[in-house]
Every structure is written in structure tokens, then in C-alpha cells.
N, C-alpha and C. Protein backbone atom coordinates (compact mmCIF):
# COMPACT_ATOMS: atom_id res chain seq x y z
N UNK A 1 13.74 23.18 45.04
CA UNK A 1 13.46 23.20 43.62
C UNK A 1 13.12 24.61 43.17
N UNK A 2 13.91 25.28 41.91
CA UNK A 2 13.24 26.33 41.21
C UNK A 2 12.17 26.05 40.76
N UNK A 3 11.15 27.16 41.00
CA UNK A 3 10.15 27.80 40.42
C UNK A 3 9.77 27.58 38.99
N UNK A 4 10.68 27.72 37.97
CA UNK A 4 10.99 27.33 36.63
C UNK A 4 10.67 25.97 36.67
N UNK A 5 11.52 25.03 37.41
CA UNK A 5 12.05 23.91 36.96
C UNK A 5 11.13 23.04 37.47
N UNK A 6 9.82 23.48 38.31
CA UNK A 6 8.70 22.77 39.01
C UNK A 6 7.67 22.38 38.05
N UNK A 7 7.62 23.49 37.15
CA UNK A 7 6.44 23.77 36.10
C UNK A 7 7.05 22.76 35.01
N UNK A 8 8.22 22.30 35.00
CA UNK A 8 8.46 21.52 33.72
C UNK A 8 8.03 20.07 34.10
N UNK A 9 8.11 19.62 35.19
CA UNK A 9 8.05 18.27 35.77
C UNK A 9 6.59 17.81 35.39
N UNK A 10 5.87 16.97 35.18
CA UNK A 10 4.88 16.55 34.89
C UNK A 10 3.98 15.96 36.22
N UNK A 11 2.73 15.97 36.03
CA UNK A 11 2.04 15.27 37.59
C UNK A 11 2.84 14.16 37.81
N UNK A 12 2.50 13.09 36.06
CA UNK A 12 2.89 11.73 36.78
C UNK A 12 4.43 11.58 37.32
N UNK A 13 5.06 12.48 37.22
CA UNK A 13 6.61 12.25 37.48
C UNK A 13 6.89 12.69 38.92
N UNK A 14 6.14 13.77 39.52
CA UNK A 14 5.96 14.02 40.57
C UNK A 14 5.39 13.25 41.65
N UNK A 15 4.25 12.15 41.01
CA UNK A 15 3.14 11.14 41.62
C UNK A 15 4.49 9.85 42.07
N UNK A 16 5.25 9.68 40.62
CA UNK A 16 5.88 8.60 40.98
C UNK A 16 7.04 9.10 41.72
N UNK A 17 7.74 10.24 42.08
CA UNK A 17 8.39 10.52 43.06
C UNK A 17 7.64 10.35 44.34
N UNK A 18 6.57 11.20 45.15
CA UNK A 18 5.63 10.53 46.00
C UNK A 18 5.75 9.17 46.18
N UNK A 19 5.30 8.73 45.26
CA UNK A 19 5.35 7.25 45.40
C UNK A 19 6.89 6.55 46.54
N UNK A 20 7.55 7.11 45.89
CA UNK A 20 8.66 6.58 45.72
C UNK A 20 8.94 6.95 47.71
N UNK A 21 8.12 7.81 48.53
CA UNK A 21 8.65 8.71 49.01
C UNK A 21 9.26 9.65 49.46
N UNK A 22 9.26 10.57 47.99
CA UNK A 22 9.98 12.05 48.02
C UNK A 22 8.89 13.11 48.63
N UNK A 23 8.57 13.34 49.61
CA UNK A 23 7.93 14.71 49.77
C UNK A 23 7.95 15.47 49.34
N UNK A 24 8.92 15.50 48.94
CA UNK A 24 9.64 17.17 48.60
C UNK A 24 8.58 17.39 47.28
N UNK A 25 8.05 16.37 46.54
CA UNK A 25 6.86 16.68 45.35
C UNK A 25 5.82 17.13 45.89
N UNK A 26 5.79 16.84 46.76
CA UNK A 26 4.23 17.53 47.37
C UNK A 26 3.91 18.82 47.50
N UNK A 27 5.00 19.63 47.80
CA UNK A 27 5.25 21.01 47.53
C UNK A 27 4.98 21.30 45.61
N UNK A 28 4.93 20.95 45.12
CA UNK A 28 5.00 21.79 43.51
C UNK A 28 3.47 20.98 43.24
N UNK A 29 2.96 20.15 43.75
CA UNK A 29 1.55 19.31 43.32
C UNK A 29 0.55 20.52 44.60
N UNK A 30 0.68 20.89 45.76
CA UNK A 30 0.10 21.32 46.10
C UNK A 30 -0.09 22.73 45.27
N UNK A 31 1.05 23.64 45.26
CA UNK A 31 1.07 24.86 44.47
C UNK A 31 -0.31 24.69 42.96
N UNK A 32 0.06 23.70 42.17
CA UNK A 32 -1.20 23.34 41.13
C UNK A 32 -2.69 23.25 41.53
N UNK A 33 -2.45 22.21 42.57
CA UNK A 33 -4.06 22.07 42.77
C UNK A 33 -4.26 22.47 44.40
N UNK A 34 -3.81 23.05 45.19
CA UNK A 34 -4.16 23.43 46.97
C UNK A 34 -5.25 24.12 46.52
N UNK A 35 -4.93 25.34 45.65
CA UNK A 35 -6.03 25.96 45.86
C UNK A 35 -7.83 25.49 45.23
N UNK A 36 -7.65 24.71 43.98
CA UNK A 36 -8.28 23.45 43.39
C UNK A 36 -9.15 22.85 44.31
N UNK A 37 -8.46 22.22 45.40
CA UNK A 37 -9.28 21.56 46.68
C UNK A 37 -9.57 22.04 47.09
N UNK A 38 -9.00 23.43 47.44
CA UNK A 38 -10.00 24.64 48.82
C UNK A 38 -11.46 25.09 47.87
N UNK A 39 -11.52 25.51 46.74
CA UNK A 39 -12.58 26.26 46.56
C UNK A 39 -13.47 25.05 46.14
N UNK A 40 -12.92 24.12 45.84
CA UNK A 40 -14.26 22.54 45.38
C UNK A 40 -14.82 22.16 46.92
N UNK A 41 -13.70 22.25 47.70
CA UNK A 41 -14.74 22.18 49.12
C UNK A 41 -15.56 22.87 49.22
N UNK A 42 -15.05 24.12 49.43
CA UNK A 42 -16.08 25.05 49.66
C UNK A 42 -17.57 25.76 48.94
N UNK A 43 -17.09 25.03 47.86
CA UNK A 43 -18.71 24.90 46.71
C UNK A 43 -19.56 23.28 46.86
N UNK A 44 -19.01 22.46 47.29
CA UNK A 44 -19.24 21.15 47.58
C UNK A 44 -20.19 20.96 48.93
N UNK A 45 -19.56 21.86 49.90
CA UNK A 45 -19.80 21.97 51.42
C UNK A 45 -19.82 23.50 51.60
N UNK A 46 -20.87 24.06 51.60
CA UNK A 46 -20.66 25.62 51.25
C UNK A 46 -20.90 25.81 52.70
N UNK A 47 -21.16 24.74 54.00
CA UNK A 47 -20.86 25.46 55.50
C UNK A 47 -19.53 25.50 55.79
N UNK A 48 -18.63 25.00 55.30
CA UNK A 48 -17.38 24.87 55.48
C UNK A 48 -17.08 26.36 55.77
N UNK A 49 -16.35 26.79 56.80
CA UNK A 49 -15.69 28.16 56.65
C UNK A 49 -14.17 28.04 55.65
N UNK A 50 -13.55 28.55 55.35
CA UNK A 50 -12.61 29.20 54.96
C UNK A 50 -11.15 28.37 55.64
N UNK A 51 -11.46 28.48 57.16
CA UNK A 51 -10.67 27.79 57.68
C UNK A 51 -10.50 26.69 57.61
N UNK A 52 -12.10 25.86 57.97
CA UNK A 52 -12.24 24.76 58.01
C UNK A 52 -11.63 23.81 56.61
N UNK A 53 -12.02 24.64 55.19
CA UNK A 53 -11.57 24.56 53.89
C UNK A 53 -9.99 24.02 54.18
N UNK A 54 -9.30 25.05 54.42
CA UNK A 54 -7.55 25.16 54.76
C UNK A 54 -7.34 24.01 55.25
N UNK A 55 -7.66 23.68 56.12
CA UNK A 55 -7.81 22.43 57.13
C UNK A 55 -7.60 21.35 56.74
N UNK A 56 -8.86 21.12 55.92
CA UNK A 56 -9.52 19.65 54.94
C UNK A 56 -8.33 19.74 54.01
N UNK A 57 -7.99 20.83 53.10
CA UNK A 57 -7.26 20.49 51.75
C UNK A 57 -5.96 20.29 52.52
N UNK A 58 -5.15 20.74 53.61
CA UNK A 58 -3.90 20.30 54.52
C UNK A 58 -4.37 18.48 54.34
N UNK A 59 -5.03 17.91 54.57
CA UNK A 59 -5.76 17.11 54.44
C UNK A 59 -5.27 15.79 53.55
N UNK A 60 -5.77 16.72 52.47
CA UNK A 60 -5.99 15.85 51.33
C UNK A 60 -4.95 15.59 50.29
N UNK A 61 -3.53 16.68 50.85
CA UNK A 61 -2.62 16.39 50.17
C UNK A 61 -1.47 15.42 51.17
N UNK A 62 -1.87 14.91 52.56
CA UNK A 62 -1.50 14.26 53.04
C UNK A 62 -1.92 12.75 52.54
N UNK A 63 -3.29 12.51 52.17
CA UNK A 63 -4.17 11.37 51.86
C UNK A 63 -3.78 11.33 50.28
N UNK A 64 -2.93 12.51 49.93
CA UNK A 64 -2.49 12.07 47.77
C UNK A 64 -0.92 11.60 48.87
N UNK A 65 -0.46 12.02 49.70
CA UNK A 65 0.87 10.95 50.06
C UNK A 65 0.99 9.67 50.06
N UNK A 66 0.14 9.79 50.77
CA UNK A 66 -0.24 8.04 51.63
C UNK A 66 -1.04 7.47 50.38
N UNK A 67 -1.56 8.08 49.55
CA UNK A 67 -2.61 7.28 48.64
C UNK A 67 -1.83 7.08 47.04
N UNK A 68 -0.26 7.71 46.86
CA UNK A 68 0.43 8.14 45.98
C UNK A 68 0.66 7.00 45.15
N UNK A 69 1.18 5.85 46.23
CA UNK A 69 1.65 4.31 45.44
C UNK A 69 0.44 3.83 44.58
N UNK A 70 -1.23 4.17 44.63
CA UNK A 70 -2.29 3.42 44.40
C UNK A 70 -1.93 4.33 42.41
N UNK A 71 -1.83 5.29 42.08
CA UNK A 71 -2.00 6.07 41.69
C UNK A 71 -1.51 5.36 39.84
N UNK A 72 -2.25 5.66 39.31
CA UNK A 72 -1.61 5.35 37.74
C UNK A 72 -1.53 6.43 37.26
N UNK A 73 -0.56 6.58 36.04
CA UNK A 73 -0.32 7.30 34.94
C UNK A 73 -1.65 7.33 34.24
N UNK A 74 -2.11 6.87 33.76
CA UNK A 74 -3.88 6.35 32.96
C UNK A 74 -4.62 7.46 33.78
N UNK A 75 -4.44 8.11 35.05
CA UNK A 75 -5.61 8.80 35.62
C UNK A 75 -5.02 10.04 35.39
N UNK A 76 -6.57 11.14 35.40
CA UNK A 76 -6.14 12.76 35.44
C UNK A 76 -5.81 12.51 37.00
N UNK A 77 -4.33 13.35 37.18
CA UNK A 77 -3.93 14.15 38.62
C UNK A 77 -5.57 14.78 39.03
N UNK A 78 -5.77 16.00 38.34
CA UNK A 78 -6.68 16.61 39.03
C UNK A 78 -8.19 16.12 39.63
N UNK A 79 -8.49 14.90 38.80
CA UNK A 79 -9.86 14.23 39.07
C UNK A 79 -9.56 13.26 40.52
N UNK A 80 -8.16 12.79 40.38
CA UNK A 80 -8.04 12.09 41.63
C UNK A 80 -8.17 13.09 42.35
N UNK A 81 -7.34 14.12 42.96
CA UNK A 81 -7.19 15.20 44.09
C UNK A 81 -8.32 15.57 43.95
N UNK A 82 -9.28 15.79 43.04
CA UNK A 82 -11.01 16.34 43.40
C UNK A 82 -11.91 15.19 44.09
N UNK A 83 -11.38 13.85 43.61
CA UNK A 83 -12.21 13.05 44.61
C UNK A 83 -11.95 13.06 46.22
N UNK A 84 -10.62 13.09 46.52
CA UNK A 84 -9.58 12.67 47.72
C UNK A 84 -10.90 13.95 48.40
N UNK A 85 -10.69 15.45 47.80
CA UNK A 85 -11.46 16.52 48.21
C UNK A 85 -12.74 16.42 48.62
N UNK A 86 -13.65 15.40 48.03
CA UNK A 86 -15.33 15.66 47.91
C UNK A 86 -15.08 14.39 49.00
N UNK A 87 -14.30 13.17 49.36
CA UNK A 87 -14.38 12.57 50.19
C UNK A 87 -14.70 13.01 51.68
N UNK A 88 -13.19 14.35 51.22
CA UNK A 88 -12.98 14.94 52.66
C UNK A 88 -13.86 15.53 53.40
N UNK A 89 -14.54 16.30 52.45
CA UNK A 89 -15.69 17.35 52.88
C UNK A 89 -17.37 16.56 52.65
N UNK A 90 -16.96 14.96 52.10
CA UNK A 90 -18.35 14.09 52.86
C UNK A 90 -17.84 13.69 54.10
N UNK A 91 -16.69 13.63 54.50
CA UNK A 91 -16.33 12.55 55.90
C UNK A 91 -16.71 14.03 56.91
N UNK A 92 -16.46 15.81 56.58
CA UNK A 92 -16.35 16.40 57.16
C UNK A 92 -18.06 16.84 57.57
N UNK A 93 -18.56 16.36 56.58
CA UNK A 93 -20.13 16.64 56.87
C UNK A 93 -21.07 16.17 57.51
N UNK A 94 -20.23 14.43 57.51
CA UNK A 94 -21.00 13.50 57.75
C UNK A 94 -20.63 13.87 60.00
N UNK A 95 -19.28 14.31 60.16
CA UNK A 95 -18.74 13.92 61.14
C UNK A 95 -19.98 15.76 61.87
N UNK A 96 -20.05 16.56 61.47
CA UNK A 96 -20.29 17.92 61.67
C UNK A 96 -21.93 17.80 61.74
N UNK A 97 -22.95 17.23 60.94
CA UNK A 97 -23.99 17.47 60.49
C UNK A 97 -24.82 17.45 62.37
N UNK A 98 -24.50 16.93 63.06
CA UNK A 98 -25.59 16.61 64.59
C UNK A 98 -24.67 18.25 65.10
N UNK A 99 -23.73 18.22 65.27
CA UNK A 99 -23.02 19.60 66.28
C UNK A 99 -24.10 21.03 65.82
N UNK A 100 -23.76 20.81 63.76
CA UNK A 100 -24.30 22.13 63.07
C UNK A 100 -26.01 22.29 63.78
N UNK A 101 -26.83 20.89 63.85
CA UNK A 101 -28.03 20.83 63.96
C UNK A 101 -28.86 21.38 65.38
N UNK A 102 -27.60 21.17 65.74
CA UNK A 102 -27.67 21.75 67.20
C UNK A 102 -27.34 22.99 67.42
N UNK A 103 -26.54 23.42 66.51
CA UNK A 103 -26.41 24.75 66.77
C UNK A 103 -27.11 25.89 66.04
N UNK A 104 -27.50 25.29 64.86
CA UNK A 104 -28.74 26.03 64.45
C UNK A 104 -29.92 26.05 65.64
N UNK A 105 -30.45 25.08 66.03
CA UNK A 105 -32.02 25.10 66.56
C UNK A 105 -31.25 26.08 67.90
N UNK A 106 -30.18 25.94 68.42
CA UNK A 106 -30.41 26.70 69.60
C UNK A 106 -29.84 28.03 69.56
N UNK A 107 -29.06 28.55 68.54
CA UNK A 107 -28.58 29.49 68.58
C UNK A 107 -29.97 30.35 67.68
N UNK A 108 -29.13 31.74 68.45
CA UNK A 108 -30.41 33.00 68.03
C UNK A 108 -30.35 33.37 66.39
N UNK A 109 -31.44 33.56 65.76
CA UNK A 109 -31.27 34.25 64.24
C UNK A 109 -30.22 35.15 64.47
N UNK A 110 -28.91 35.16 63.76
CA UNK A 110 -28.29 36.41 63.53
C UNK A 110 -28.83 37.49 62.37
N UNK A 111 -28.69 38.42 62.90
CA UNK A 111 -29.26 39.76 61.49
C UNK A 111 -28.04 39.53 60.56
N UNK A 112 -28.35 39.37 58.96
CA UNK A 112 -27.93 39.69 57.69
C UNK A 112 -27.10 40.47 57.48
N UNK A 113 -26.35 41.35 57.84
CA UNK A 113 -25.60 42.30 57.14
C UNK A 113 -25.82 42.27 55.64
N UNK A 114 -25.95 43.65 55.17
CA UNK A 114 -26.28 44.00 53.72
C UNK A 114 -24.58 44.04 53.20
N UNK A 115 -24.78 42.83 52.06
CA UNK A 115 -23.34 42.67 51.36
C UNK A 115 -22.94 44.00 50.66
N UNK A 116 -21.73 44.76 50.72
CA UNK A 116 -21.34 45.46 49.62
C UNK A 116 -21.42 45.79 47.92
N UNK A 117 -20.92 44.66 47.52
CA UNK A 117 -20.90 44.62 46.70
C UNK A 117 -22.19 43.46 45.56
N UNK A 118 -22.49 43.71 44.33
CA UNK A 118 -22.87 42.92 43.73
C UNK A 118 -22.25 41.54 43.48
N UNK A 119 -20.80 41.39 43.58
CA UNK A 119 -20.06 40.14 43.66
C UNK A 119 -20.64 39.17 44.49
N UNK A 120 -20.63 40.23 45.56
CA UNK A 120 -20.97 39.75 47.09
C UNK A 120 -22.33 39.24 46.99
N UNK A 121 -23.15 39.79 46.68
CA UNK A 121 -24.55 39.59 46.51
C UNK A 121 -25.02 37.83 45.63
N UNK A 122 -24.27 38.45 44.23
CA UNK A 122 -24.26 36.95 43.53
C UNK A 122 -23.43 35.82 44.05
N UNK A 123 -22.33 35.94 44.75
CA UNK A 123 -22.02 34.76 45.30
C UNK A 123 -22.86 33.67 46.33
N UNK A 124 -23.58 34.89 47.15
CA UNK A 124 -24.41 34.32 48.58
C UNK A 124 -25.51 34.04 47.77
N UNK A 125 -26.08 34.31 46.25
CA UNK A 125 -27.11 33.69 45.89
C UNK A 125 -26.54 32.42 45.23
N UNK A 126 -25.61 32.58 44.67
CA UNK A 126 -25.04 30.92 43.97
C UNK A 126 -25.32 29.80 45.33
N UNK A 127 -24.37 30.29 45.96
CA UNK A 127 -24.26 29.89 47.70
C UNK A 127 -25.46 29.02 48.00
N UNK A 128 -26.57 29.81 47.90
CA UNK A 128 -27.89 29.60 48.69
C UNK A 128 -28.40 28.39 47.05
N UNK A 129 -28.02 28.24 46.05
CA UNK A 129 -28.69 27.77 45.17
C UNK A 129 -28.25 26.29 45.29
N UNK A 130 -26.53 26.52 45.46
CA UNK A 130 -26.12 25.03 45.80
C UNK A 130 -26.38 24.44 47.21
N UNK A 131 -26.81 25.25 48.20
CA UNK A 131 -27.05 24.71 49.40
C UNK A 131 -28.58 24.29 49.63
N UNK A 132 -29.47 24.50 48.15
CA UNK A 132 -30.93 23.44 47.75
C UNK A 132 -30.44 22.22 47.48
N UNK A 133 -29.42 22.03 46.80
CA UNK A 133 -29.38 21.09 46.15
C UNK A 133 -28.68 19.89 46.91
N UNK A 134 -29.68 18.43 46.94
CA UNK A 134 -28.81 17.42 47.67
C UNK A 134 -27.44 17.05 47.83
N UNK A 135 -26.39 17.11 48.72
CA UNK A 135 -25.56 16.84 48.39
C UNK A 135 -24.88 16.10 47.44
N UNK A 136 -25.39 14.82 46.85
CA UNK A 136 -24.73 14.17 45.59
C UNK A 136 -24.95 14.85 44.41
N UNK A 137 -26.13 15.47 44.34
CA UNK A 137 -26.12 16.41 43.14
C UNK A 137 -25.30 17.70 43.18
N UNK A 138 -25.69 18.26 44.21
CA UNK A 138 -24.28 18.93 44.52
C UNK A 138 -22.91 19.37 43.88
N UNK A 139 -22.36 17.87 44.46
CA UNK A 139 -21.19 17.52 44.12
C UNK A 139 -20.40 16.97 42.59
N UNK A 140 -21.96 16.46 41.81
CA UNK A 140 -21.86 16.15 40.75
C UNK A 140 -21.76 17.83 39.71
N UNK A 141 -22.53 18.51 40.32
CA UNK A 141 -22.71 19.64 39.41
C UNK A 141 -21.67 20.42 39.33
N UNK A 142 -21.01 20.94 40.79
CA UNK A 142 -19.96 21.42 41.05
C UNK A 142 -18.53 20.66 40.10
N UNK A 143 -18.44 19.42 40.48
CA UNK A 143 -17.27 19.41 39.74
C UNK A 143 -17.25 18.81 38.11
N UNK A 144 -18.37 19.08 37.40
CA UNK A 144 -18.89 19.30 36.00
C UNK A 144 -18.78 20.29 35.71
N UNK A 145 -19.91 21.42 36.22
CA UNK A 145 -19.65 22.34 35.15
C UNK A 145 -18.80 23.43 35.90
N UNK A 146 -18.32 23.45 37.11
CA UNK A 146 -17.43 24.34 37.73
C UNK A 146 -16.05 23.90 37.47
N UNK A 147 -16.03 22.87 37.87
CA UNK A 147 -14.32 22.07 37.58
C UNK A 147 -14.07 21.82 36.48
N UNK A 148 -14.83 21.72 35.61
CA UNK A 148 -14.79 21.31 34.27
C UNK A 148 -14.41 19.97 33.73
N UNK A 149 -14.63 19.17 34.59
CA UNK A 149 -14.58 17.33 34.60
C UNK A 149 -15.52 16.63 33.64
N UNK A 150 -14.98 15.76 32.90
CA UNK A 150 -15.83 15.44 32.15
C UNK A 150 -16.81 14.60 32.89
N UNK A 151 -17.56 13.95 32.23
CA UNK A 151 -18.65 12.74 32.82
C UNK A 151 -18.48 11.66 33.57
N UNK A 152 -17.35 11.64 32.29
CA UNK A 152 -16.71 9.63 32.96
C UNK A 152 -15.25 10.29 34.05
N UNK A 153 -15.04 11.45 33.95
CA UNK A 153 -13.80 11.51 35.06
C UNK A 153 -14.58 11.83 36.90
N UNK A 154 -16.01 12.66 36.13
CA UNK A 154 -16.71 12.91 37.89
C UNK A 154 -16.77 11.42 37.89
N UNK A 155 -17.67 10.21 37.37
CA UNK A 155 -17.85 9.26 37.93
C UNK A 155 -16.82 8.53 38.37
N UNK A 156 -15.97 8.92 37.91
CA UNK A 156 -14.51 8.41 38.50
C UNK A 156 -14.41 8.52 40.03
N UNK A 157 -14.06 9.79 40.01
CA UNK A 157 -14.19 10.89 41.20
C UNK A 157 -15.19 10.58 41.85
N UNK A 158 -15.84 10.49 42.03
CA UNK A 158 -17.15 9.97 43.08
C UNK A 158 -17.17 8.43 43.33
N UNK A 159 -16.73 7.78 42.23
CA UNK A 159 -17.49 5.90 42.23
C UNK A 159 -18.10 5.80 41.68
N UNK A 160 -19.14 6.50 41.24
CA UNK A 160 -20.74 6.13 40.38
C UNK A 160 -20.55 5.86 39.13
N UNK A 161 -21.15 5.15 38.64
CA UNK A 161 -21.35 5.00 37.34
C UNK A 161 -21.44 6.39 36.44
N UNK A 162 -20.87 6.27 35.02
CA UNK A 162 -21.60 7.59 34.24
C UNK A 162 -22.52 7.90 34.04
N UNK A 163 -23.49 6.72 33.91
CA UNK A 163 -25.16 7.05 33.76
C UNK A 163 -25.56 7.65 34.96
N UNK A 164 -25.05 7.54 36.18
CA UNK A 164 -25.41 7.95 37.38
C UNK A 164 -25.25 9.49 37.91
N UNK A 165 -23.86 9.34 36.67
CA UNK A 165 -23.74 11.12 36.85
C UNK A 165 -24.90 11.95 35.76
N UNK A 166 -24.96 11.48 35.23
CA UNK A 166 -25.91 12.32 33.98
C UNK A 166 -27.13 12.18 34.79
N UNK A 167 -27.67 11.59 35.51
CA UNK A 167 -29.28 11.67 36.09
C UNK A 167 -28.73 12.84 36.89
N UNK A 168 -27.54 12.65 38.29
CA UNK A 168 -28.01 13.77 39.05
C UNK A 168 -27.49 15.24 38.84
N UNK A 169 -26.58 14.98 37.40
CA UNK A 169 -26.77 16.44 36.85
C UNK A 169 -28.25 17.23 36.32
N UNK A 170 -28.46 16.37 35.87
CA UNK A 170 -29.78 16.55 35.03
C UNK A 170 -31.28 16.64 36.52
N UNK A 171 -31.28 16.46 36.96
CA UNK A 171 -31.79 16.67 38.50
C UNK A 171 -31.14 17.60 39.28
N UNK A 172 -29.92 17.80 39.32
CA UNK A 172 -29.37 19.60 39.61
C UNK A 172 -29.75 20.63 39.44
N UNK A 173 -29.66 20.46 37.43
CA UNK A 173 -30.19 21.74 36.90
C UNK A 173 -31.50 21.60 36.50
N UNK A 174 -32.29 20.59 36.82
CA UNK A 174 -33.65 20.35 37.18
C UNK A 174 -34.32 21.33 38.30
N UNK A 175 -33.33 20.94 39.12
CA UNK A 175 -33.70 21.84 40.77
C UNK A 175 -33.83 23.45 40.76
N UNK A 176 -32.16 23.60 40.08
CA UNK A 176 -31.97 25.18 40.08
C UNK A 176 -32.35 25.09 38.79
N UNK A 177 -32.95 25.29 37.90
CA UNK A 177 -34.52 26.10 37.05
C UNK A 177 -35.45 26.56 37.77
N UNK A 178 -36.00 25.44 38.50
CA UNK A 178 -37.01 25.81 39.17
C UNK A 178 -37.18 26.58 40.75
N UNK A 179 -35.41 26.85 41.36
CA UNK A 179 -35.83 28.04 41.93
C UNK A 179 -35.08 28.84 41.28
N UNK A 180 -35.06 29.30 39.58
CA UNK A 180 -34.88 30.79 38.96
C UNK A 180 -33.30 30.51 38.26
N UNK A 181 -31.75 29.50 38.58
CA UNK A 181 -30.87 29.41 37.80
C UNK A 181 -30.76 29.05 37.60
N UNK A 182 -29.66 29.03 36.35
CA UNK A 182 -29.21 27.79 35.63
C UNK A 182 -27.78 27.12 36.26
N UNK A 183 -27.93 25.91 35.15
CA UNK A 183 -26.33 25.55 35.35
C UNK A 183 -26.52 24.81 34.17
């Protein structure tokens, strides 16, 4: 497929090719959102390396294959592929959390390296702000006001109710006020 002629096709037309089992859509749906899933992991699950990220979103556009037939026109593309994502990187946390625990208590403090840049600096503090925050709030905050999802599409994306998302937003930026940011 041209380049041109990828951008004209619409999600759902691409979804119902998938469906249909065309692969070959999976290529122009990943190009939109691959990178979409890598950085929501990695703000979602901020131990995730980089790699590990690559990994999971290889992942998750295997699980929009296999999960393609479930799929309606009625849904945002992108809120589904952000849930398939926050699944991945709970199944990846849930499966990781005893190895990491272990390897914190026994491994030695590594020294800090002083970041370069101010980028650098504010990222590892965002970093450290979402890594206070419980994972469900987390995940709620991240793909609100980072993804830009509305209310009723995170609760989508997660399962929860909407009222459920508005508490643990509101308990997010409850949290980060009170150690110094906003959201």
C-alpha cells in the first residue's frame, strides 16, 4: 500500500479488513498508533525500559488482530488500542513486580548520574511524580490528561465506571499537589 493511499482509509475500514483477516491493515494501524502504545506504556509503567515498551506494544497490535472481530464502528480506534496497552503493561507488572522486588532489595544503590539537560531533568521529575501515584490512578491520569481521552472513553478503556474515573483523577491530582505538581 502507498503511503498516500494509507492515510485515506479510515480505522473502521482497516478494523473491518483485520477482521476480515487482512494483515496487511495492521501495518498502516500500527504506523497511527505503535508509537501511541509505546509512550502510554511507558508513562503507565514508568519501570518499563524502552525495550521492554517495544516488546509489549509488538504485543498489543497482535491482541488488536486476534481481538479485531470483537471491535465496533461505535468505538474510538484509539481508546480501544490504549486499553489493549494499559492491559499489557498491568499483565506486565503484575507478572514482573516479585523479580523487580528482588532485585531492588539485593542489588547495590547505583550512583545518579547528573542528567544533561533540563528536559532531562523535568522528565525524571514527571517520572518520579507518576511513580507516587497508585497504579489505577496512574493510569487514569495518564490517559486523561496526557492522551487526551475523555471520561467516559478512559472508563471505557479501563472497565470502570465514569464516576470511578473522576474520583481517581481527582485523587491523582490530589496526590501530585501535595508533593508540589499539577495535573
Amino acid at each position: 500500500m502507498q503511503p498516500a493511499l494509507v492515510a485515506d482509509i479510515s480505522d473502521a475500514a482497516l478494523m473491518a479488513r483485520l477482521a476480515r483477516g487482512d494483515s496487511s491493515a495492521l501495518g498502516p494501524l500500527f504506523m497511527r498508533y505503535g508509537k501511541l502504545a509505546g509512550s502510554l506504556m511507558l508513562r503507565v509503567e514508568p519501570s518499563l525500559s524502552r525495550e521492554q515498551a517495544d516488546d509489549l506494544v509488538q504485543e498489543v497490535f497482535l491482541t488488536l488482530l486476534d481481538t479485531a472481530p470483537r471491535y465496533r464502528e461505535s468505538q474510538r480506534l484509539k481508546a480501544w488500542i490504549c486499553g489493549i496497552a494499559v492491559r499489557k503493561a498491568r499483565g506486565w507488572r503484575r507478572k514482573h513486580w516479585l523479580r523487580r522486588g528482588l532485585l531492588e532489595r539485593f542489588t547495590p544503590e547505583r550512583q545518579v548520574e547528573a542528567l544533561p539537560s533540563q528536559r532531562a531533568e523535568a522528565r525524571q521529575s514527571i517520572d518520579h511524580a507518576l511513580r507516587a501515584l497508585p497504579a489505577g490512578q496512574r493510569e487514569v491520569l495518564v490517559l486523561h490528561v496526557v492522551e487526551g481521552l475523555s471520561g467516559q472513553e478512559v472508563a471505557e478503556t479501563l472497565g470502570l465506571s465514569e464516576n470511578a474515573v473522576w474520583v481517581r483523577l481527582h485523587r491523582a491530582r490530589k496526590t501530585l499537589s501535595a508533593l508540589g505538581g499539577e495535573a
